[in-house]
N, C-alpha and C. Protein backbone atom coordinates (compact mmCIF):
# COMPACT_ATOMS: atom_id res chain seq x y z
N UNK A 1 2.42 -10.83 -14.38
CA UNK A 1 2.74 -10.02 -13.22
C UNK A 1 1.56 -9.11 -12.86
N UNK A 2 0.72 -8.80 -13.73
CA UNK A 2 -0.26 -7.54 -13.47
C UNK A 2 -1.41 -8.66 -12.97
N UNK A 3 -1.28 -9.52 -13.36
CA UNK A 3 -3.00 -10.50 -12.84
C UNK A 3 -2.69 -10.99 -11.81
N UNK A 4 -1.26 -11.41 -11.61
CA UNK A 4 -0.72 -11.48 -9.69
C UNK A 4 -1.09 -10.28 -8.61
N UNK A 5 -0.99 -8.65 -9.35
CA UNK A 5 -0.74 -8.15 -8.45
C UNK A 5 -2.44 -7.20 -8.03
N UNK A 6 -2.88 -7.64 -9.23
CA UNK A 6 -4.87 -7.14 -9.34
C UNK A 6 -5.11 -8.17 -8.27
N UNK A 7 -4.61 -9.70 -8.30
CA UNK A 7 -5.16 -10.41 -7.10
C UNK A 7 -4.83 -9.47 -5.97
N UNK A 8 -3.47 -9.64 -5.94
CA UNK A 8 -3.01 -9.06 -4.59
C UNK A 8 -3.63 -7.84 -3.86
N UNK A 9 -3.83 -6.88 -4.84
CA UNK A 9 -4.63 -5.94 -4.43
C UNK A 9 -6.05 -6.41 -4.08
N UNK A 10 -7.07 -7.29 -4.58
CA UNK A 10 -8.49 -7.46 -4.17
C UNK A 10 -8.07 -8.05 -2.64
N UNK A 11 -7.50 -9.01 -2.51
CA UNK A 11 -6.68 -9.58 -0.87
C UNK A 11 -6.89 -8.02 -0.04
N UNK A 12 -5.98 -7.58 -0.46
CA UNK A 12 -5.81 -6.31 -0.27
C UNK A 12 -6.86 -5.52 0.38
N UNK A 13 -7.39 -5.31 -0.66
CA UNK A 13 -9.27 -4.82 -0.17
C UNK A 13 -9.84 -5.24 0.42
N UNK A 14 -9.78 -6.21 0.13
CA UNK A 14 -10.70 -7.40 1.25
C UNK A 14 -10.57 -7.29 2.77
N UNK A 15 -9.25 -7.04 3.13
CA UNK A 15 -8.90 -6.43 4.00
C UNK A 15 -9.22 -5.44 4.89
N UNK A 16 -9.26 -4.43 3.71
CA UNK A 16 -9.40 -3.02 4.41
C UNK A 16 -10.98 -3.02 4.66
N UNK A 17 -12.29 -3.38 3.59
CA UNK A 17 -13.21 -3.77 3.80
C UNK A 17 -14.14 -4.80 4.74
N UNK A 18 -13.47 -5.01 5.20
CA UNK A 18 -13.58 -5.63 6.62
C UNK A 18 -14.66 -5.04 7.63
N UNK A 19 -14.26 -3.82 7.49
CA UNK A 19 -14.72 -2.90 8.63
C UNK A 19 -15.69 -1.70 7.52
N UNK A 20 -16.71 -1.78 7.87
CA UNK A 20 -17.47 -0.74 7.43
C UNK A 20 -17.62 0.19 7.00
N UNK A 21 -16.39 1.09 7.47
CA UNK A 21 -15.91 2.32 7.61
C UNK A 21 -14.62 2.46 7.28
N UNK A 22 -14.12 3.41 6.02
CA UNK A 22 -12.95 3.22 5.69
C UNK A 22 -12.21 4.71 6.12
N UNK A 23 -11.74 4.56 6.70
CA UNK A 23 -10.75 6.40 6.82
C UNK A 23 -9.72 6.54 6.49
N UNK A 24 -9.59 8.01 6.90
CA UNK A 24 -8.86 8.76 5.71
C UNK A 24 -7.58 7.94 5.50
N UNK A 25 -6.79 7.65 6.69
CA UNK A 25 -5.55 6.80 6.79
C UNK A 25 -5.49 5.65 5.49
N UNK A 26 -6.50 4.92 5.97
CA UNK A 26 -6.78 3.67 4.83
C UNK A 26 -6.84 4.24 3.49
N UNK A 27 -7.41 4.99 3.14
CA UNK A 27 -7.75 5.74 1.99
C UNK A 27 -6.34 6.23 1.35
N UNK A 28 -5.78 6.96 1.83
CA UNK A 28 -4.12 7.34 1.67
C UNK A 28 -3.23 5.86 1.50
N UNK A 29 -3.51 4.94 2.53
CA UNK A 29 -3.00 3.54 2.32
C UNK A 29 -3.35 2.85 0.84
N UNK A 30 -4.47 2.86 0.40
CA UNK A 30 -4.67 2.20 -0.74
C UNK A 30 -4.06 3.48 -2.39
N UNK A 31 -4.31 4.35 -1.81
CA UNK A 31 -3.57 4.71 -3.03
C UNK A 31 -2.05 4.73 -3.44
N UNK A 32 -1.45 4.47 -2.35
CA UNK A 32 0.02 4.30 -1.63
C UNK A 32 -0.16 3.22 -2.53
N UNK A 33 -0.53 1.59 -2.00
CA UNK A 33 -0.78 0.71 -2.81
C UNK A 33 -0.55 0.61 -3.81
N UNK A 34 -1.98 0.94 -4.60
CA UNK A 34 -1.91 1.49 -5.73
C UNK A 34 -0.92 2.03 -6.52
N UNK A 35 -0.20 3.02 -6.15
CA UNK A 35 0.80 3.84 -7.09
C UNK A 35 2.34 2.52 -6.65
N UNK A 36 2.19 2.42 -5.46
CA UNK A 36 3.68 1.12 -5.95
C UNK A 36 3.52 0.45 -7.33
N UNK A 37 2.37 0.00 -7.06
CA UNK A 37 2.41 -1.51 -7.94
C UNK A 37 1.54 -0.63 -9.17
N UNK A 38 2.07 0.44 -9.91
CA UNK A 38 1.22 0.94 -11.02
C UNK A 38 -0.24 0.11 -11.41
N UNK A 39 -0.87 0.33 -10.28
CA UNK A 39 -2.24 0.16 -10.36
C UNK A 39 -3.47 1.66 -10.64
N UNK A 40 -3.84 1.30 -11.95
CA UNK A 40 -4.55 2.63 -12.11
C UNK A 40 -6.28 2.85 -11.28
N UNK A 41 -6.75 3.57 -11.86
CA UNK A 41 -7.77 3.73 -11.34
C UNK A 41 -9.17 2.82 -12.46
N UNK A 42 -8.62 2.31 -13.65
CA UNK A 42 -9.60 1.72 -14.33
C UNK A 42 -9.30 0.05 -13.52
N UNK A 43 -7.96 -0.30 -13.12
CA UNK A 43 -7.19 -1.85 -12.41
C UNK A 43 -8.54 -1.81 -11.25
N UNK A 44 -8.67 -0.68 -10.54
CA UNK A 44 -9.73 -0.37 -9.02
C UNK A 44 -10.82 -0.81 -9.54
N UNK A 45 -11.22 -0.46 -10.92
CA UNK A 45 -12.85 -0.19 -11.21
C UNK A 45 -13.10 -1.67 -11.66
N UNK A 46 -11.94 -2.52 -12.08
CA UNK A 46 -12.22 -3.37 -12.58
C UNK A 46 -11.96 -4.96 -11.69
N UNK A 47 -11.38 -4.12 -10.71
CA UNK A 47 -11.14 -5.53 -9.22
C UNK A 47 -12.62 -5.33 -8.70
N UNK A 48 -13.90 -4.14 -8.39
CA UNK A 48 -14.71 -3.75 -7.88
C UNK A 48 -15.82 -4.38 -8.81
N UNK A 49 -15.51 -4.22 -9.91
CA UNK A 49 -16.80 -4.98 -10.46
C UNK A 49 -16.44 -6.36 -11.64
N UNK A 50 -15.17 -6.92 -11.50
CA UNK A 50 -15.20 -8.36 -11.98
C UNK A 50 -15.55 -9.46 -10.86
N UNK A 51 -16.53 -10.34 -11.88
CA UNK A 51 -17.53 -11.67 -10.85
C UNK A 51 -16.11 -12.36 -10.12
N UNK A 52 -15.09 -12.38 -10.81
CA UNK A 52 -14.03 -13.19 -9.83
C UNK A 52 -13.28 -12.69 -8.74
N UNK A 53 -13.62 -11.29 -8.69
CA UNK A 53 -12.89 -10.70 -7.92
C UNK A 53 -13.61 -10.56 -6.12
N UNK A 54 -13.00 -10.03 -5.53
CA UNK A 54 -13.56 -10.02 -3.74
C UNK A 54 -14.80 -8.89 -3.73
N UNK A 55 -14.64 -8.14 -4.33
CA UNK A 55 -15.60 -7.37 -3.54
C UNK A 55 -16.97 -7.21 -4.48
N UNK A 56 -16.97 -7.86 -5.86
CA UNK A 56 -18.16 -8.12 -6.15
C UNK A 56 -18.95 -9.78 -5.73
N UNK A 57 -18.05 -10.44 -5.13
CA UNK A 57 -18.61 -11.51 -3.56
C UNK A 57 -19.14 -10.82 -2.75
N UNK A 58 -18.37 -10.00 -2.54
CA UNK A 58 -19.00 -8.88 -1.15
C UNK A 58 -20.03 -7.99 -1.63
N UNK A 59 -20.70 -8.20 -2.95
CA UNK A 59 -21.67 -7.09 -2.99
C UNK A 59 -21.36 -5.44 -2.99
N UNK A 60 -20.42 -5.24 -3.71
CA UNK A 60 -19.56 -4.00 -3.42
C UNK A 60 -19.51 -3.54 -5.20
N UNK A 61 -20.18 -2.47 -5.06
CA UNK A 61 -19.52 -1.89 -6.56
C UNK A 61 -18.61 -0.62 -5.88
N UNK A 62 -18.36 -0.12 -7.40
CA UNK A 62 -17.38 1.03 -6.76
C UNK A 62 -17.83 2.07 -5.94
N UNK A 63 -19.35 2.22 -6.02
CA UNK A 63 -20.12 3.65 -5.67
C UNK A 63 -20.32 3.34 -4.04
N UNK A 64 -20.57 2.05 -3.89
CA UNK A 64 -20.71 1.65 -2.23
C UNK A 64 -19.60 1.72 -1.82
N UNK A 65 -18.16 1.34 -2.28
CA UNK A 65 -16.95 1.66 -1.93
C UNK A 65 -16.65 2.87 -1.55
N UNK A 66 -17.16 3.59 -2.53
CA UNK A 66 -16.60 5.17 -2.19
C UNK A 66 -17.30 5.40 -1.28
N UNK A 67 -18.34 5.49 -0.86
CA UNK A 67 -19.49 5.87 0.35
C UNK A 67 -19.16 4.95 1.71
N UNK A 68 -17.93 4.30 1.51
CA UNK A 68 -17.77 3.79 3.20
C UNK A 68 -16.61 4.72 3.72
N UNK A 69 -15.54 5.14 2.44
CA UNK A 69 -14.54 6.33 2.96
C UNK A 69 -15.27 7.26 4.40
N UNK A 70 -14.53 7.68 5.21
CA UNK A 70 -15.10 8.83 5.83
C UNK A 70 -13.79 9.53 6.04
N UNK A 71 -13.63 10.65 6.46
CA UNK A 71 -12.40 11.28 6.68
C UNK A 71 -12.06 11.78 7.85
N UNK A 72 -12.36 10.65 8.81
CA UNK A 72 -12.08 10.86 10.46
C UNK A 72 -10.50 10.99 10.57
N UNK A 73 -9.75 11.56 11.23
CA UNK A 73 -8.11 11.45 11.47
C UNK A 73 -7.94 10.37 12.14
N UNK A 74 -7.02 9.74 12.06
CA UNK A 74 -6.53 8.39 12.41
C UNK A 74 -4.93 8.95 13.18
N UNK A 75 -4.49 7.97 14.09
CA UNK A 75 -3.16 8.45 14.42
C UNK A 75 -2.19 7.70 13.87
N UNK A 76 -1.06 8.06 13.24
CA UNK A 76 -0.46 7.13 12.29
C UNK A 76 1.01 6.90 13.25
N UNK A 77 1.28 5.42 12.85
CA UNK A 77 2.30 5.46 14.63
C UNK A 77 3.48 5.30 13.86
N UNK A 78 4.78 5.66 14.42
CA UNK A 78 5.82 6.06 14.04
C UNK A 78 6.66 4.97 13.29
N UNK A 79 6.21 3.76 13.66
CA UNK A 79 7.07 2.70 13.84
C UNK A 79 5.97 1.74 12.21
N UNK A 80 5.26 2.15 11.39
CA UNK A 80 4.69 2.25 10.61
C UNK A 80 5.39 2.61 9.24
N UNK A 81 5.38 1.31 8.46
CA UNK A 81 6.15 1.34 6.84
C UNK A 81 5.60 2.76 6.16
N UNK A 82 6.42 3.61 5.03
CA UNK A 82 5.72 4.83 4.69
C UNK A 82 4.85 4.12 3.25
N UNK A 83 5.07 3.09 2.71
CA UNK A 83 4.27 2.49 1.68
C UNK A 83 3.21 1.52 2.14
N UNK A 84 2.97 0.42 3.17
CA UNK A 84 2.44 -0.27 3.47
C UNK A 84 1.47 0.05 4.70
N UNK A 85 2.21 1.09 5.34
CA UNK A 85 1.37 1.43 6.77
C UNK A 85 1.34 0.34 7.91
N UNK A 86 2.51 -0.67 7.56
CA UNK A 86 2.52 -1.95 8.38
C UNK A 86 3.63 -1.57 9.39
N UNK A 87 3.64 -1.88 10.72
CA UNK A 87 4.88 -2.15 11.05
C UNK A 87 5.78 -3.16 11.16
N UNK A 88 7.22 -3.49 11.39
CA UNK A 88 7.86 -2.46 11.93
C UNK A 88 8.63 -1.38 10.27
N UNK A 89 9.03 0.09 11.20
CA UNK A 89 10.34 0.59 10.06
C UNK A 89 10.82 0.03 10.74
N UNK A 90 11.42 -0.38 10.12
CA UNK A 90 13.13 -0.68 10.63
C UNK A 90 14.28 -0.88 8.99
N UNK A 91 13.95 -0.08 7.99
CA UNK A 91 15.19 -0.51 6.72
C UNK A 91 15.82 0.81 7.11
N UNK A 92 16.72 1.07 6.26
CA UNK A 92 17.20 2.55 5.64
C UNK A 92 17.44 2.56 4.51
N UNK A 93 17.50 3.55 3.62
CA UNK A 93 17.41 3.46 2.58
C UNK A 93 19.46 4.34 2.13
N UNK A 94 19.78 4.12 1.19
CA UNK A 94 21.12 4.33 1.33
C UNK A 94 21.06 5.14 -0.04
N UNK A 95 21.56 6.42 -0.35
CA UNK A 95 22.49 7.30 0.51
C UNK A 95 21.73 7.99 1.07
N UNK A 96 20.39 8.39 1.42
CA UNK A 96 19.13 9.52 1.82
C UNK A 96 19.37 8.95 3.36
N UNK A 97 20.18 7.93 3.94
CA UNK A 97 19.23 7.45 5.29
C UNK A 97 17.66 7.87 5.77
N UNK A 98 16.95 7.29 4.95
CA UNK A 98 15.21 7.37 5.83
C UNK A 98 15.25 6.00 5.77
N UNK A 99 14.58 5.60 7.01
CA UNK A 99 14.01 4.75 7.81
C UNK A 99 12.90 5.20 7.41
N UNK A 100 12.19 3.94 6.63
CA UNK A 100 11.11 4.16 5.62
C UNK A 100 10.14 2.99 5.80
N UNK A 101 10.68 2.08 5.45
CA UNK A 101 10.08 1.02 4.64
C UNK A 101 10.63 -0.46 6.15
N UNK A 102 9.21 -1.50 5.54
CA UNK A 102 9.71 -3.03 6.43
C UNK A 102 9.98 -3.29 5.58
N UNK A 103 10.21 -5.20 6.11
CA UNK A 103 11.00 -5.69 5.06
C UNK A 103 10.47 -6.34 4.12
N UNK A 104 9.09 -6.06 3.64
CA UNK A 104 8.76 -7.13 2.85
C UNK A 104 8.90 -5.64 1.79
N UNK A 105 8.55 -4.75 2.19
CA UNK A 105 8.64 -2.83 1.34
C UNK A 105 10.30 -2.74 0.72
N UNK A 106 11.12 -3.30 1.63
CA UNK A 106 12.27 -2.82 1.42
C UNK A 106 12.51 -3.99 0.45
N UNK A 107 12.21 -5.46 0.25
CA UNK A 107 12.34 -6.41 -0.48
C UNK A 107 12.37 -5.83 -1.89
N UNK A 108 11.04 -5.54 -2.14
CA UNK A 108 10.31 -5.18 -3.18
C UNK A 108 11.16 -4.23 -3.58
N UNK A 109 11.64 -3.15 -3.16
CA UNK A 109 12.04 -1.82 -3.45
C UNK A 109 13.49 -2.45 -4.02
N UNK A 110 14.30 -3.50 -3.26
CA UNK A 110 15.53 -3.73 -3.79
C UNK A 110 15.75 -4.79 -4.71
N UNK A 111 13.91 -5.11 -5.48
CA UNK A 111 14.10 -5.78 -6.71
C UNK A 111 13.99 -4.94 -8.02
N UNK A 112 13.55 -3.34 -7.86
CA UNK A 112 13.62 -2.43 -8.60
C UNK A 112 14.60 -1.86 -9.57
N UNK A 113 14.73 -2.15 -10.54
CA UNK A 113 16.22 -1.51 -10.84
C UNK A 113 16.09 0.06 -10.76
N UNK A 114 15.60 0.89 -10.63
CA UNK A 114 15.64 2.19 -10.88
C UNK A 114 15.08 2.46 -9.33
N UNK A 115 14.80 2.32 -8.08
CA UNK A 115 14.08 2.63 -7.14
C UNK A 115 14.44 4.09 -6.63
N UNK A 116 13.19 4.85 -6.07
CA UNK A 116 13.55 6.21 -5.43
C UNK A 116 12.66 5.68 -4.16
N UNK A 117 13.82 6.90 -3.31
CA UNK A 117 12.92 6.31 -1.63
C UNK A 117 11.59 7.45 -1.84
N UNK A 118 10.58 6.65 -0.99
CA UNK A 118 9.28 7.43 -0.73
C UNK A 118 9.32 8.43 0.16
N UNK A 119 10.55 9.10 0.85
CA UNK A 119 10.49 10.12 1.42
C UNK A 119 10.73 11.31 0.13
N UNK A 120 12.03 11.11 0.22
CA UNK A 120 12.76 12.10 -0.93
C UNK A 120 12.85 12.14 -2.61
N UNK A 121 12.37 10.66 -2.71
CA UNK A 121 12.88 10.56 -4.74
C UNK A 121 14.35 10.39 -4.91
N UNK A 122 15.25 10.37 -4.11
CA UNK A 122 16.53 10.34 -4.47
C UNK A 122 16.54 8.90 -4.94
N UNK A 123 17.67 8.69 -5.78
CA UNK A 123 18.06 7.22 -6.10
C UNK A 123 18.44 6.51 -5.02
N UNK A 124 17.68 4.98 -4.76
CA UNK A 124 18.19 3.91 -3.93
C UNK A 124 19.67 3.27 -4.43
N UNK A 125 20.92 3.01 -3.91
CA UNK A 125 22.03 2.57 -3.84
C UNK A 125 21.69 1.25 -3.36
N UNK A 126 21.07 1.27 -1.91
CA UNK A 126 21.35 0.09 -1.03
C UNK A 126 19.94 0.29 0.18
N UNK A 127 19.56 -0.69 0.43
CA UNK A 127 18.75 -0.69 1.58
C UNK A 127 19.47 -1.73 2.74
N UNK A 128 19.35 -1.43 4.37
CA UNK A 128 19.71 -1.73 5.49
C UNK A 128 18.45 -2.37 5.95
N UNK A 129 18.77 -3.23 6.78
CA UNK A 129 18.15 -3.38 8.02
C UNK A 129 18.51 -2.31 8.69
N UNK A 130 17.87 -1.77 9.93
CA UNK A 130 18.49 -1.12 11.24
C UNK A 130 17.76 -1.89 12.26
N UNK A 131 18.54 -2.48 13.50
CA UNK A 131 17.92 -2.49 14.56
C UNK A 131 18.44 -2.06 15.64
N UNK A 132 17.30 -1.75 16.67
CA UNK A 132 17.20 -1.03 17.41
C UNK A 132 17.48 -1.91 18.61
N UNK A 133 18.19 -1.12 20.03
CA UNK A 133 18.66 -2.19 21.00
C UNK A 133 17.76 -1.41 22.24
């Protein structure tokens, strides 16, 4: 499960590295990431500099990584997962009702046995769809 989800995360990166310039948004996004899927900060150091991984293809150690961060404000749009930064929200989370999470967030969250929503920490019961007309 952890060598599935170190892939998933370099995908991941690969991603966000795309673009030159990483801000603050993204930056908050990957540690979001990160802390779902108990990814530490040695899992980062070691997707950044293993030969099989994406971003030592890309010529990327960790120190060039950190030096593309910048901390421009980004506008973060409403309709935006609070773990993924993807849209659409559209779950709820049951008994807290926040409209939190999509559905691949809300998937994940309702394979958890112990899950707390990312607004509040309260215990997950049940997650919804909601849609909107």
């Amino acid at each position: 499960a952890k060598e599935n989800a170190m892939l998933l995360y370099t995908e991941y990166l690969r991603g966000i590295i795309s673009d030159p310039r990483i801000n603050a948004t993204e930056v908050q996004r990957i540690d979001a990431y990160r802390a779902q899927r108990n990814l530490t900060e040695d899992d980062h150091k070691q997707v950044c500099l293993c030969d099989v991984f994406a971003l030592q293809k890309l010529n990327l150690d960790v120190e060039t990584f950190d030096k593309m961060k910048t901390f421009e404000e980004t506008q973060q749009s409403n309709d935006e997962c609070l773990v993924c930064y993807e849209p659409p929200r559209d779950h709820m989370i049951i008994p807290c009702h926040h409209v939190c999470l999509c559905g691949d967030c809300a998937a994940e969250y309702k394979e958890q046995e112990e899950g707390k929503c990312p607004l509040c920490d309260s215990a997950i019961e049940d997650i919804r769809q909601i849609f909107y007309f």
